[in-house]
C-alpha atoms as a PDB file:
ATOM      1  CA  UNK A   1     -20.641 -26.894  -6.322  1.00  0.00           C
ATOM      2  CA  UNK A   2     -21.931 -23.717  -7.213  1.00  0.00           C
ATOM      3  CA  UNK A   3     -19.938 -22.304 -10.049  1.00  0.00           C
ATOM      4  CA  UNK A   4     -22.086 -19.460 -11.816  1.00  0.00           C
ATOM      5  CA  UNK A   5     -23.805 -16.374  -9.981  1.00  0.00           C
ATOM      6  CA  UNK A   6     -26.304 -14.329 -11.531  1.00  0.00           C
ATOM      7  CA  UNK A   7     -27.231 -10.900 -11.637  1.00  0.00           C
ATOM      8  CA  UNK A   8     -29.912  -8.882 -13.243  1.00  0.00           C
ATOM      9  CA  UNK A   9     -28.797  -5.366 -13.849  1.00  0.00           C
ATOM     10  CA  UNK A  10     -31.343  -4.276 -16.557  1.00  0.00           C
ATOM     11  CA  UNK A  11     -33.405  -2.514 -14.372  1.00  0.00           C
ATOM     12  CA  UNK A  12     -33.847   1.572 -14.824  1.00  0.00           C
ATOM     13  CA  UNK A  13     -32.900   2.368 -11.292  1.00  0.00           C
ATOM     14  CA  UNK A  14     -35.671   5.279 -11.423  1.00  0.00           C
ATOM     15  CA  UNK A  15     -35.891   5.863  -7.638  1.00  0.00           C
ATOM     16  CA  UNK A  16     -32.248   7.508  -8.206  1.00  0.00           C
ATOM     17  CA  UNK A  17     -33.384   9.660 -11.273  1.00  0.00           C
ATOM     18  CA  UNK A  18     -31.531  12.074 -12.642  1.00  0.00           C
ATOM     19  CA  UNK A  19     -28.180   9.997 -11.608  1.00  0.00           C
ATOM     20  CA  UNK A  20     -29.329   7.212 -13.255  1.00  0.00           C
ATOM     21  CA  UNK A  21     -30.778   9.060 -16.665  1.00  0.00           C
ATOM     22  CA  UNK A  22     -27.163   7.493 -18.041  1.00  0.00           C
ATOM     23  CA  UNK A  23     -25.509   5.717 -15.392  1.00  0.00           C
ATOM     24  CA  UNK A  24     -26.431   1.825 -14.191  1.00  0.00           C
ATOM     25  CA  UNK A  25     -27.842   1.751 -10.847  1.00  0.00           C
ATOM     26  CA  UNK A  26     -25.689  -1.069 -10.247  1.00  0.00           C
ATOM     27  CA  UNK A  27     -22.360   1.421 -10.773  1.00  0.00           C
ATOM     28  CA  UNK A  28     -23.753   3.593  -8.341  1.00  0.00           C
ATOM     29  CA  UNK A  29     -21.086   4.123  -5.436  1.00  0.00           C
ATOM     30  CA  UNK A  30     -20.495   3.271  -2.289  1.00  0.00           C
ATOM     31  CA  UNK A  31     -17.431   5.669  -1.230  1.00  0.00           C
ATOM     32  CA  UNK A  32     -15.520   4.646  -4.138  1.00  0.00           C
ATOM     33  CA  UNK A  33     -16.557   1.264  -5.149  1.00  0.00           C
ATOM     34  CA  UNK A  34     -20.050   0.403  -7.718  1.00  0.00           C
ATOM     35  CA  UNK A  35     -22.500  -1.723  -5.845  1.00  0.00           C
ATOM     36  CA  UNK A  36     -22.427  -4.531  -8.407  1.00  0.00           C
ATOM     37  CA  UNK A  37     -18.648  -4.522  -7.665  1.00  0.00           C
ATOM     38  CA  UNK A  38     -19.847  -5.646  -3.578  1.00  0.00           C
ATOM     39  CA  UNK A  39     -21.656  -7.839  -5.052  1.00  0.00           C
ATOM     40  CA  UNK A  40     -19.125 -10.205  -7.144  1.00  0.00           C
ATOM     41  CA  UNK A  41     -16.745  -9.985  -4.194  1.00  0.00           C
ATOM     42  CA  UNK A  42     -19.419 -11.406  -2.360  1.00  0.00           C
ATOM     43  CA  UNK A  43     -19.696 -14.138  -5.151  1.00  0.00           C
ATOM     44  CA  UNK A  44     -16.377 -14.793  -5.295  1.00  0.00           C
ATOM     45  CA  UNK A  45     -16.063 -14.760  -1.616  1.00  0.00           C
ATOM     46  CA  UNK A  46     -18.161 -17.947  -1.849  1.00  0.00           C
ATOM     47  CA  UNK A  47     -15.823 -19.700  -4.236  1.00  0.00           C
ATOM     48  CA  UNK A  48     -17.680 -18.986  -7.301  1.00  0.00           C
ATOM     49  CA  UNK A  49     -15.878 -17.087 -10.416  1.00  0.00           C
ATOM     50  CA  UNK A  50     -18.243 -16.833 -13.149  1.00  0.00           C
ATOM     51  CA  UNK A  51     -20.315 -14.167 -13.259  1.00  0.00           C
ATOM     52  CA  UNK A  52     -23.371 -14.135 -15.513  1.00  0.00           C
ATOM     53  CA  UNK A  53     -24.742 -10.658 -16.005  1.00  0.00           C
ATOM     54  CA  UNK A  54     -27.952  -9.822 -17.405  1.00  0.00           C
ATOM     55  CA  UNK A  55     -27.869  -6.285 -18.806  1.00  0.00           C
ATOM     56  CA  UNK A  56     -29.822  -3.750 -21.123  1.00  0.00           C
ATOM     57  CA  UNK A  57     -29.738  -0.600 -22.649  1.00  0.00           C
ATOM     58  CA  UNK A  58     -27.049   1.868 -21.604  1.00  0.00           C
ATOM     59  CA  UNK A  59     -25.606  -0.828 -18.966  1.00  0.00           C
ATOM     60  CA  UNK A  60     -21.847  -0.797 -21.381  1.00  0.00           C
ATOM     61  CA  UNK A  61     -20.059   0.785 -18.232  1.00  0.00           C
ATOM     62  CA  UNK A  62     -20.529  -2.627 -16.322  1.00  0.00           C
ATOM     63  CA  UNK A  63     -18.717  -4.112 -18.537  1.00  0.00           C
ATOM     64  CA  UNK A  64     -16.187  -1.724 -19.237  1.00  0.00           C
ATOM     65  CA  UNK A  65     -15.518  -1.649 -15.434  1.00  0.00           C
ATOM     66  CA  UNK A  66     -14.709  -5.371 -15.261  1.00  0.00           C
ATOM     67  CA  UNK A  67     -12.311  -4.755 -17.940  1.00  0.00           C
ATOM     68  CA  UNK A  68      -8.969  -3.953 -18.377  1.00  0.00           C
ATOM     69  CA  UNK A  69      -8.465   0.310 -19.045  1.00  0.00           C
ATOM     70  CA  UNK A  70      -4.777  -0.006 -20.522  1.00  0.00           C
ATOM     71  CA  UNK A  71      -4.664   3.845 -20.881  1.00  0.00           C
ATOM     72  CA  UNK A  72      -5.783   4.273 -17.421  1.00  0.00           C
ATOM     73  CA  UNK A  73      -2.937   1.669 -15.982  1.00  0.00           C
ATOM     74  CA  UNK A  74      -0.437   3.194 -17.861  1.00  0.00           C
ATOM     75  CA  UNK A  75      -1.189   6.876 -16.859  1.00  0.00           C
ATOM     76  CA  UNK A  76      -0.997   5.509 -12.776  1.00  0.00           C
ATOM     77  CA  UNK A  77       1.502   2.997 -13.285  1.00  0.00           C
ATOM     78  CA  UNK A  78       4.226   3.215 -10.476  1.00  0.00           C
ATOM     79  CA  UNK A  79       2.240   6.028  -8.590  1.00  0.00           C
ATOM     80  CA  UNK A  80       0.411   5.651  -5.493  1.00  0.00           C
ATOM     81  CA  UNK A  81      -2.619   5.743  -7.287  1.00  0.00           C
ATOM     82  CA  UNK A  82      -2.047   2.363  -8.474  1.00  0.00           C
ATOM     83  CA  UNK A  83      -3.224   0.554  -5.382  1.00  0.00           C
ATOM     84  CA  UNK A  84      -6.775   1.550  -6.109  1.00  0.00           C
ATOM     85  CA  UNK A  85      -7.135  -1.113  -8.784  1.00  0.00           C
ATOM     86  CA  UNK A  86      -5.838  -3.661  -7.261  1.00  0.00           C
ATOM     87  CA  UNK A  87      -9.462  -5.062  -6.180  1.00  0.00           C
ATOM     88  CA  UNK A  88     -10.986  -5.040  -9.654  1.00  0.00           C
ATOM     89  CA  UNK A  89      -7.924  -6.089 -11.283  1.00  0.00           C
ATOM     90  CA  UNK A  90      -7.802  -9.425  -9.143  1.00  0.00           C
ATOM     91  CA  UNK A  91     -11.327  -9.922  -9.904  1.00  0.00           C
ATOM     92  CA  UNK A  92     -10.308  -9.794 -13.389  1.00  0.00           C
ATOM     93  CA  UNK A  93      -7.594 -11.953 -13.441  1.00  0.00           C
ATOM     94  CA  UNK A  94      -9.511 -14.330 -11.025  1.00  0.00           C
ATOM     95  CA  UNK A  95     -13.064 -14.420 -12.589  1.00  0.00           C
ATOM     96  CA  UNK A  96     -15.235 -14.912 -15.788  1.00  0.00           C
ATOM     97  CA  UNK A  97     -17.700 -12.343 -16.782  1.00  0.00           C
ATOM     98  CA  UNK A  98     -20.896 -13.722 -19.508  1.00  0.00           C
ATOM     99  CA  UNK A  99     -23.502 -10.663 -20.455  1.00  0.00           C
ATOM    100  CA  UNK A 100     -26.530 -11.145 -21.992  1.00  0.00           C
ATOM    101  CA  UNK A 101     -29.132  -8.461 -22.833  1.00  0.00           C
ATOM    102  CA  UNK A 102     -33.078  -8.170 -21.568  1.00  0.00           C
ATOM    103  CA  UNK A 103     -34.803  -6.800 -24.244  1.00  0.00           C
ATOM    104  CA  UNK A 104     -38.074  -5.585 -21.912  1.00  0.00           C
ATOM    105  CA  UNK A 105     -38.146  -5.369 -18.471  1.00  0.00           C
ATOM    106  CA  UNK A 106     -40.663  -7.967 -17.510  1.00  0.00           C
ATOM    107  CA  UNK A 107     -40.169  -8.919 -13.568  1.00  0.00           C
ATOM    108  CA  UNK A 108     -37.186 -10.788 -11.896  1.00  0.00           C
ATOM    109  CA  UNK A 109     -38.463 -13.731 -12.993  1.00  0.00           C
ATOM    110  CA  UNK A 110     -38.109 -12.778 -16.738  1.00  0.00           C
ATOM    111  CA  UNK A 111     -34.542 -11.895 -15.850  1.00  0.00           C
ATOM    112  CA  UNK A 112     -33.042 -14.692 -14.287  1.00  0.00           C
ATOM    113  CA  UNK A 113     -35.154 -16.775 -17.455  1.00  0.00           C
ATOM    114  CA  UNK A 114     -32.892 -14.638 -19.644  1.00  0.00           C
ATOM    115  CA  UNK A 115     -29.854 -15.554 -17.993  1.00  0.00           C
ATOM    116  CA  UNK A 116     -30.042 -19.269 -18.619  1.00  0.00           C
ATOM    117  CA  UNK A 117     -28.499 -19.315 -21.902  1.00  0.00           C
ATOM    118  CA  UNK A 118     -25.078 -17.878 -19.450  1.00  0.00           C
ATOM    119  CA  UNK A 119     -26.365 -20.645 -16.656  1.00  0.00           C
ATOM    120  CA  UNK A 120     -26.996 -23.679 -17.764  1.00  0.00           C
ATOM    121  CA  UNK A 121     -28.179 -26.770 -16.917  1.00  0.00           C
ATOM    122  CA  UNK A 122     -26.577 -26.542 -13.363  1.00  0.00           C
ATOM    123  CA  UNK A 123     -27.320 -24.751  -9.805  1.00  0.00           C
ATOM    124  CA  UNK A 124     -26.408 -21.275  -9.632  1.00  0.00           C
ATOM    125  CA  UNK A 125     -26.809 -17.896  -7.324  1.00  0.00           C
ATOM    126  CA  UNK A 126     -28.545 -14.796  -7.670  1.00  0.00           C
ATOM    127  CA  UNK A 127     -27.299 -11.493  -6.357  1.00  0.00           C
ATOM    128  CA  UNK A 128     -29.170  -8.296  -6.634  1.00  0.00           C
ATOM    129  CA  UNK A 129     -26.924  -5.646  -6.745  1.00  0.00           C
ATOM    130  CA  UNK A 130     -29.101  -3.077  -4.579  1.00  0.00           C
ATOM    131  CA  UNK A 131     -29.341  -5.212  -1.831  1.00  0.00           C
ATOM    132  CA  UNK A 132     -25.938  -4.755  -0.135  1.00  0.00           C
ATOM    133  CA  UNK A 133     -25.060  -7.398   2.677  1.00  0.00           C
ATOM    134  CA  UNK A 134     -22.574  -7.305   5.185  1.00  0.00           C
ATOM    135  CA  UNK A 135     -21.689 -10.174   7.790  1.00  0.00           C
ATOM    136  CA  UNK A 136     -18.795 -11.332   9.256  1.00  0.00           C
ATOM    137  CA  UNK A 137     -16.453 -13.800   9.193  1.00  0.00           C
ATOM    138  CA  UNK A 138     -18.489 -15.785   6.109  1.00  0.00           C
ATOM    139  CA  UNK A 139     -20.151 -13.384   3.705  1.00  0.00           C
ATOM    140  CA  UNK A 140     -24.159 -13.836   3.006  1.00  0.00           C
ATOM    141  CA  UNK A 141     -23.653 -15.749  -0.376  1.00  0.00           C
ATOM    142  CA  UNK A 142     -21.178 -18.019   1.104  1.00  0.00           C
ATOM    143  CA  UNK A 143     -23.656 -19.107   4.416  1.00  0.00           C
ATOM    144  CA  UNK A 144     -26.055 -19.979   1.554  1.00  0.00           C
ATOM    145  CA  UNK A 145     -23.930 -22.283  -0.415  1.00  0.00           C
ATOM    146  CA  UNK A 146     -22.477 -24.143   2.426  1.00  0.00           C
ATOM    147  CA  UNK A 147     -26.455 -24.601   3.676  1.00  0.00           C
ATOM    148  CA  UNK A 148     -27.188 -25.919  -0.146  1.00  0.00           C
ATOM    149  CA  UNK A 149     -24.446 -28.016   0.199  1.00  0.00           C
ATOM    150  CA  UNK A 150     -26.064 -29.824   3.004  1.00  0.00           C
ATOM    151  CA  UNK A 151     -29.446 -29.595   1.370  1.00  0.00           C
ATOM    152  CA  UNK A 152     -29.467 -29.748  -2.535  1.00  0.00           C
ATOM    153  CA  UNK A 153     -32.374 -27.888  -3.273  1.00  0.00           C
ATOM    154  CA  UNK A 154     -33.544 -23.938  -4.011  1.00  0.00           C
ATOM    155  CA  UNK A 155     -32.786 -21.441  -0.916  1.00  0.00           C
ATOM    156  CA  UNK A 156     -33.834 -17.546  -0.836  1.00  0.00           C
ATOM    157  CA  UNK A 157     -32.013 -15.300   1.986  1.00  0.00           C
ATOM    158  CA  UNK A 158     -34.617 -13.950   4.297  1.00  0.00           C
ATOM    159  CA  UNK A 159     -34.754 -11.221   7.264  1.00  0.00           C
ATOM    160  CA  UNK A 160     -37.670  -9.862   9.670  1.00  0.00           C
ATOM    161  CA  UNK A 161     -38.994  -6.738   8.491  1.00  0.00           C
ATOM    162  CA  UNK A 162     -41.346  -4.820  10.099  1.00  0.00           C
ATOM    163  CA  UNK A 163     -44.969  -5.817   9.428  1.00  0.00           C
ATOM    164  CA  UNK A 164     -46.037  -2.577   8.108  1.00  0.00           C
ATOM    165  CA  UNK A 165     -43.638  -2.627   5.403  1.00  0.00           C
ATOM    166  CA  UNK A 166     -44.704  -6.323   4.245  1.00  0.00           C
ATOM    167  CA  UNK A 167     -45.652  -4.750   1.080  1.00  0.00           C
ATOM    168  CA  UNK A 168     -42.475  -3.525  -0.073  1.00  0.00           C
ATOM    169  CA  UNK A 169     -41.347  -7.797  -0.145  1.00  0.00           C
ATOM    170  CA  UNK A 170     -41.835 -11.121  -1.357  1.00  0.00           C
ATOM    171  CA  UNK A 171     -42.830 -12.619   2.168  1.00  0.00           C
ATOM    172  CA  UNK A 172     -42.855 -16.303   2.997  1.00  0.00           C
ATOM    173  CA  UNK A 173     -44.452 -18.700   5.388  1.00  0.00           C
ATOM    174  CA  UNK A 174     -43.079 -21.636   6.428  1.00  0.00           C
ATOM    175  CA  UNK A 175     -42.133 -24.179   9.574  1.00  0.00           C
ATOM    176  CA  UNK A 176     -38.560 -23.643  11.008  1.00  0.00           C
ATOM    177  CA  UNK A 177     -36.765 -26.467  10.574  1.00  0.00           C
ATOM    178  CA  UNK A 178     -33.078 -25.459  12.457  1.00  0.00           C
ATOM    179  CA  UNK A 179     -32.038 -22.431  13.392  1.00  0.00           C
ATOM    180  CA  UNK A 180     -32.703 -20.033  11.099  1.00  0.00           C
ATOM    181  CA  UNK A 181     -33.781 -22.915   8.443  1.00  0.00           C
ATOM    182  CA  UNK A 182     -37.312 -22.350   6.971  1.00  0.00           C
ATOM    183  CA  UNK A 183     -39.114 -24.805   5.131  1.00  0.00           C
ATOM    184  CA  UNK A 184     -41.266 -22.687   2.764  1.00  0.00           C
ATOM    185  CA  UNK A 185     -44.312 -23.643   2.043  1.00  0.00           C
ATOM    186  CA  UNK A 186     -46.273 -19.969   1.695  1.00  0.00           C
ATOM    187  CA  UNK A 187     -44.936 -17.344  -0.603  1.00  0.00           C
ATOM    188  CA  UNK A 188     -46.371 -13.945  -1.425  1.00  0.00           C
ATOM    189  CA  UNK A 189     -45.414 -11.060  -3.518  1.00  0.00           C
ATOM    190  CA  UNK A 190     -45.795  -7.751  -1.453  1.00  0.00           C
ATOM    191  CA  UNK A 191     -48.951  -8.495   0.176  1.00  0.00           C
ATOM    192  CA  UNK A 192     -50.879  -5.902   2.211  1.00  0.00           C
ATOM    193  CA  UNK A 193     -49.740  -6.262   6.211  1.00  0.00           C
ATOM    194  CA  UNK A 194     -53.148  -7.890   6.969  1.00  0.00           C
ATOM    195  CA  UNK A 195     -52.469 -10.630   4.163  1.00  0.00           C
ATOM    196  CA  UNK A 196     -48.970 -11.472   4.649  1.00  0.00           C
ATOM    197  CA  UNK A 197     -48.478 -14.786   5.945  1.00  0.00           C
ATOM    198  CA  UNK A 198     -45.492 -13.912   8.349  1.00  0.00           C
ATOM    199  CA  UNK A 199     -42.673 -10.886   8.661  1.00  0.00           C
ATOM    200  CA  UNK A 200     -39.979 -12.684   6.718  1.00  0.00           C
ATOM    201  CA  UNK A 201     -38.914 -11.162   3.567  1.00  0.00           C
ATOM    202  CA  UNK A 202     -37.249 -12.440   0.668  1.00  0.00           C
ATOM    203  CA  UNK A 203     -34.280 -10.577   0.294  1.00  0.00           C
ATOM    204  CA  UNK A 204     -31.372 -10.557  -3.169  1.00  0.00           C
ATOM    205  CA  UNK A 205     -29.890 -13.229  -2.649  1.00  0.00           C
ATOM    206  CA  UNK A 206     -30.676 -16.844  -3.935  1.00  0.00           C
ATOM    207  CA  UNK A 207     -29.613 -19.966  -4.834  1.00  0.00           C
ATOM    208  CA  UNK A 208     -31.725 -21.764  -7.775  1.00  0.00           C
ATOM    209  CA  UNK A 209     -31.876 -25.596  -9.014  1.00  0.00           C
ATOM    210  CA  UNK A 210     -31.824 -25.549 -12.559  1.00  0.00           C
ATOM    211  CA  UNK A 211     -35.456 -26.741 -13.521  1.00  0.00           C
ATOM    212  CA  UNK A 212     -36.462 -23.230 -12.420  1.00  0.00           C
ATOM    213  CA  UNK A 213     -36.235 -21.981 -15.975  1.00  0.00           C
ATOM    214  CA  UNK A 214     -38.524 -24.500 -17.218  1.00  0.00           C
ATOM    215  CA  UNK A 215     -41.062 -23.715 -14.205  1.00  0.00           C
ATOM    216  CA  UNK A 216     -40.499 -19.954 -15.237  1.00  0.00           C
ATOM    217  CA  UNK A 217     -41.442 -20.796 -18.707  1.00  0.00           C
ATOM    218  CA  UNK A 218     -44.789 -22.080 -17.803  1.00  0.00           C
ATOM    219  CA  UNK A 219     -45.621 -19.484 -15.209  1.00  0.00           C
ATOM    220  CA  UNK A 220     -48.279 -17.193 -15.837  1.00  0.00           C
ATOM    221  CA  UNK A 221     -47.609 -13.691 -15.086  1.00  0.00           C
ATOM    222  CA  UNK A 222     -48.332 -12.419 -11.824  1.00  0.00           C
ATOM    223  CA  UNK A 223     -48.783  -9.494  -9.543  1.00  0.00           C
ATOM    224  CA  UNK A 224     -48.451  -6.025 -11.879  1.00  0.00           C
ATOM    225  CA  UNK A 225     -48.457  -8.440 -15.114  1.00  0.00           C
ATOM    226  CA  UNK A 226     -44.590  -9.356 -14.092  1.00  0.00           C
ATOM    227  CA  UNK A 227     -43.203 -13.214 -14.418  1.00  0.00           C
ATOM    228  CA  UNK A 228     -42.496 -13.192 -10.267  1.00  0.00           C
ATOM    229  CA  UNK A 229     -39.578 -15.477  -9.111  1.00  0.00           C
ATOM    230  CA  UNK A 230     -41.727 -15.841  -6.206  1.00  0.00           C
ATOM    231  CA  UNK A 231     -44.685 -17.706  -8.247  1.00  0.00           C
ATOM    232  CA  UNK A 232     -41.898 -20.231  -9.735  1.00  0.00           C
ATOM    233  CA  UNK A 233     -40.267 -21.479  -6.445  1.00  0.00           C
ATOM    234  CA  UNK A 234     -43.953 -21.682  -4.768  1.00  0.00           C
ATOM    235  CA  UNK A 235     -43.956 -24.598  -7.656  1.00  0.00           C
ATOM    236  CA  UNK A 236     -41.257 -26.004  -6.080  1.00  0.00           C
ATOM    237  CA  UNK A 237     -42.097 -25.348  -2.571  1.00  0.00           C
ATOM    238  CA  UNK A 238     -45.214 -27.436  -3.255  1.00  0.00           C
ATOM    239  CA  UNK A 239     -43.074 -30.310  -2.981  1.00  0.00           C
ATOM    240  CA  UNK A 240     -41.099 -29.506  -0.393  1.00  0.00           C
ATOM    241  CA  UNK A 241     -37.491 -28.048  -2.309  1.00  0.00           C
ATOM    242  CA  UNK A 242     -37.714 -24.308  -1.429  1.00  0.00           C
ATOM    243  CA  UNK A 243     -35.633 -23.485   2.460  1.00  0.00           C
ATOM    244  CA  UNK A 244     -36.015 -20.175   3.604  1.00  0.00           C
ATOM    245  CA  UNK A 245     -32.373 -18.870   5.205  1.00  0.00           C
ATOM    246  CA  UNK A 246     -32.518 -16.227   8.222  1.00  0.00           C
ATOM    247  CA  UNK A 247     -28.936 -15.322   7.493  1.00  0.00           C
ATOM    248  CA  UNK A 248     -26.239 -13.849   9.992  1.00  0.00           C
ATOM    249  CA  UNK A 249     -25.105 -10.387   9.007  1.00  0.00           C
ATOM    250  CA  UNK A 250     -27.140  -7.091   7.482  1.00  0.00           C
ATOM    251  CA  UNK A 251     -28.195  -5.862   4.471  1.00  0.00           C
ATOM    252  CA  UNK A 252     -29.007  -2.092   3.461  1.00  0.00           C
ATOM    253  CA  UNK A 253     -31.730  -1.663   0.963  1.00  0.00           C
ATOM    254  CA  UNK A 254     -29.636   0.131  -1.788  1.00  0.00           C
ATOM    255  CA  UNK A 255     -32.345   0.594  -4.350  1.00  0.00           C
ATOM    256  CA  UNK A 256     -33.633   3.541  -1.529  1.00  0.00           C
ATOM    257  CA  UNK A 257     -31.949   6.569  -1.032  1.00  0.00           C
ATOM    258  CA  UNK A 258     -32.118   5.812   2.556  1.00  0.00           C
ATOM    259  CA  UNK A 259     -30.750   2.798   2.971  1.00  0.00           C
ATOM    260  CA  UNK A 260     -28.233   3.820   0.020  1.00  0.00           C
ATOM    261  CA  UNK A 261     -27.435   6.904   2.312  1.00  0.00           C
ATOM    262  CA  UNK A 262     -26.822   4.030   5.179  1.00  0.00           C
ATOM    263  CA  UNK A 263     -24.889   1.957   3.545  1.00  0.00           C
ATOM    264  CA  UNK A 264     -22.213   4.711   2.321  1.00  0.00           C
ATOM    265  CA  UNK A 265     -21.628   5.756   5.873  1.00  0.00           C
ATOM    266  CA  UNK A 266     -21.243   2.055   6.947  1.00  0.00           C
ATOM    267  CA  UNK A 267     -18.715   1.467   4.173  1.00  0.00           C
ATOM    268  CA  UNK A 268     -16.699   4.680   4.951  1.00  0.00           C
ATOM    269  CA  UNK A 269     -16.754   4.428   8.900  1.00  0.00           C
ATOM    270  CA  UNK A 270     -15.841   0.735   8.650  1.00  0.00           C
ATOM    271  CA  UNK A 271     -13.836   0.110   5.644  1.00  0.00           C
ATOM    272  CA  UNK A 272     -12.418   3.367   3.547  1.00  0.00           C
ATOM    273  CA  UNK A 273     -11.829   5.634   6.783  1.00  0.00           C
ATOM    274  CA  UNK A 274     -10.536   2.595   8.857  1.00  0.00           C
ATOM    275  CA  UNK A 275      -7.703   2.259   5.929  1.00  0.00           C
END
């Protein structure tokens, strides 16, 4: 049911200056693979094959890596080397990629309002690159489609955090429903510890109903003059259609050089070095 993920990738990536002075966060590595590259595995992972990617200025190597390098293939062709494409290459032959550019970086919210000419009028994910998830056997993304399956309406991934670092979050409040299941009816965008309604955080990863974009479009901007994702689904958590999702697994904070650190050693001890 949900066909389309999203995922802003306009952002500077400034934290990993001077790497990122003319390299995309989002093609940053971990061991030998770009982030944004874990992150439409993920998608596909959860039966969805069009990817919707909302870029900007000096992003072009994102979409040169989901493309074909005929040059490249035919310098490795019948070497050993040539195993080491065959990830990307079935996600090329299995997916479709849709880029659209934001012109100023103005919040989330103004992202994923830029991506709706690739969207549509239909129900789609969001998957921020920098937030790498792991969980086993069902990827993140895919325990949030099977929950909207059951539910029909707007879901945001959420984890504990520690209280102290409320402010680094959107944090939500809400009852628990089910295990894990959070009906939200409290959202805030990184509020002090003393302010913050619980230690839930809104992590990247979301699924959206399509009248978001015209609840973005009449949002006001919010905290730091930013259109906040957060300040549209509190809209529709108002009447009831926003569930929060503890999901099973972990995710490393990739948009920190600590948790980026992190998640290269978790990717080399349990995938690359493994074999």
């Amino acid at each position: 049911m949900i066909k389309k993920c999203l995922f802003p990738a306009a952002g500077y990536g400034t934290r990993f200056l001077p790497a990122t002075k003319a390299m995309p966060k989002e093609m940053l590595t971990l061991v030998n693979k770009p982030l944004i590259q874990y992150g439409v595995e993920e998608a596909l992972a959860a039966g969805i094959t069009g990817m919707a990617i909302v870029t900007g200025r000096g992003k072009r190597a994102i979409e040169d890596h989901f493309d074909i390098s005929y040059e490249l293939e035919h310098q490795i062709a019948g070497t050993s080397k040539e195993k080491a494409l065959a990830d990307i290459r079935h996600i090329i032959d299995v997916c479709t990629f849709s880029y659209t550019r934001q012109i100023e970086m103005k919040g989330l919210g103004h992202a994923i309002l830029t991506g709706e000419t690739l969207v549509g009028d239909e129900p789609f994910a969001v998957i921020l690159a920098d937030d790498y998830c792991v969980a086993e056997p069902d990827p993140v993304l895919l325990q949030m489609v099977r929950l909207y399956e059951q539910h029909k309406c707007s879901i945001v991934a959420i984890e504990e955090v520690p209280r102290e670092e409320t402010f680094k979050y959107g944090v939500i409040g809400g009852e628990e429903e089910s295990e894990g299941v959070f009906r939200i009816n409290q959202m805030v965008e990184k509020p002090d510890p003393a302010d913050a309604p619980s230690n839930l955080a809104i992590i990247g990863r979301y699924i959206l109903t399509p009248d978001i974009f015209d609840i973005l479009r009449s949002t006001p901007p919010g905290r730091n003059g930013e259109l906040q994702i957060t300040d549209a689904l509190m809209t529709q958590a108002a009447e009831g259609r926003v569930l929060g999702y503890r999901f099973k697994g972990r995710r490393f904070d990739c948009g920190s050089v600590e948790g980026f650190v992190q998640a290269t050693n978790h990717c080399y001890e349990n995938y690359y070095k493994a074999g």
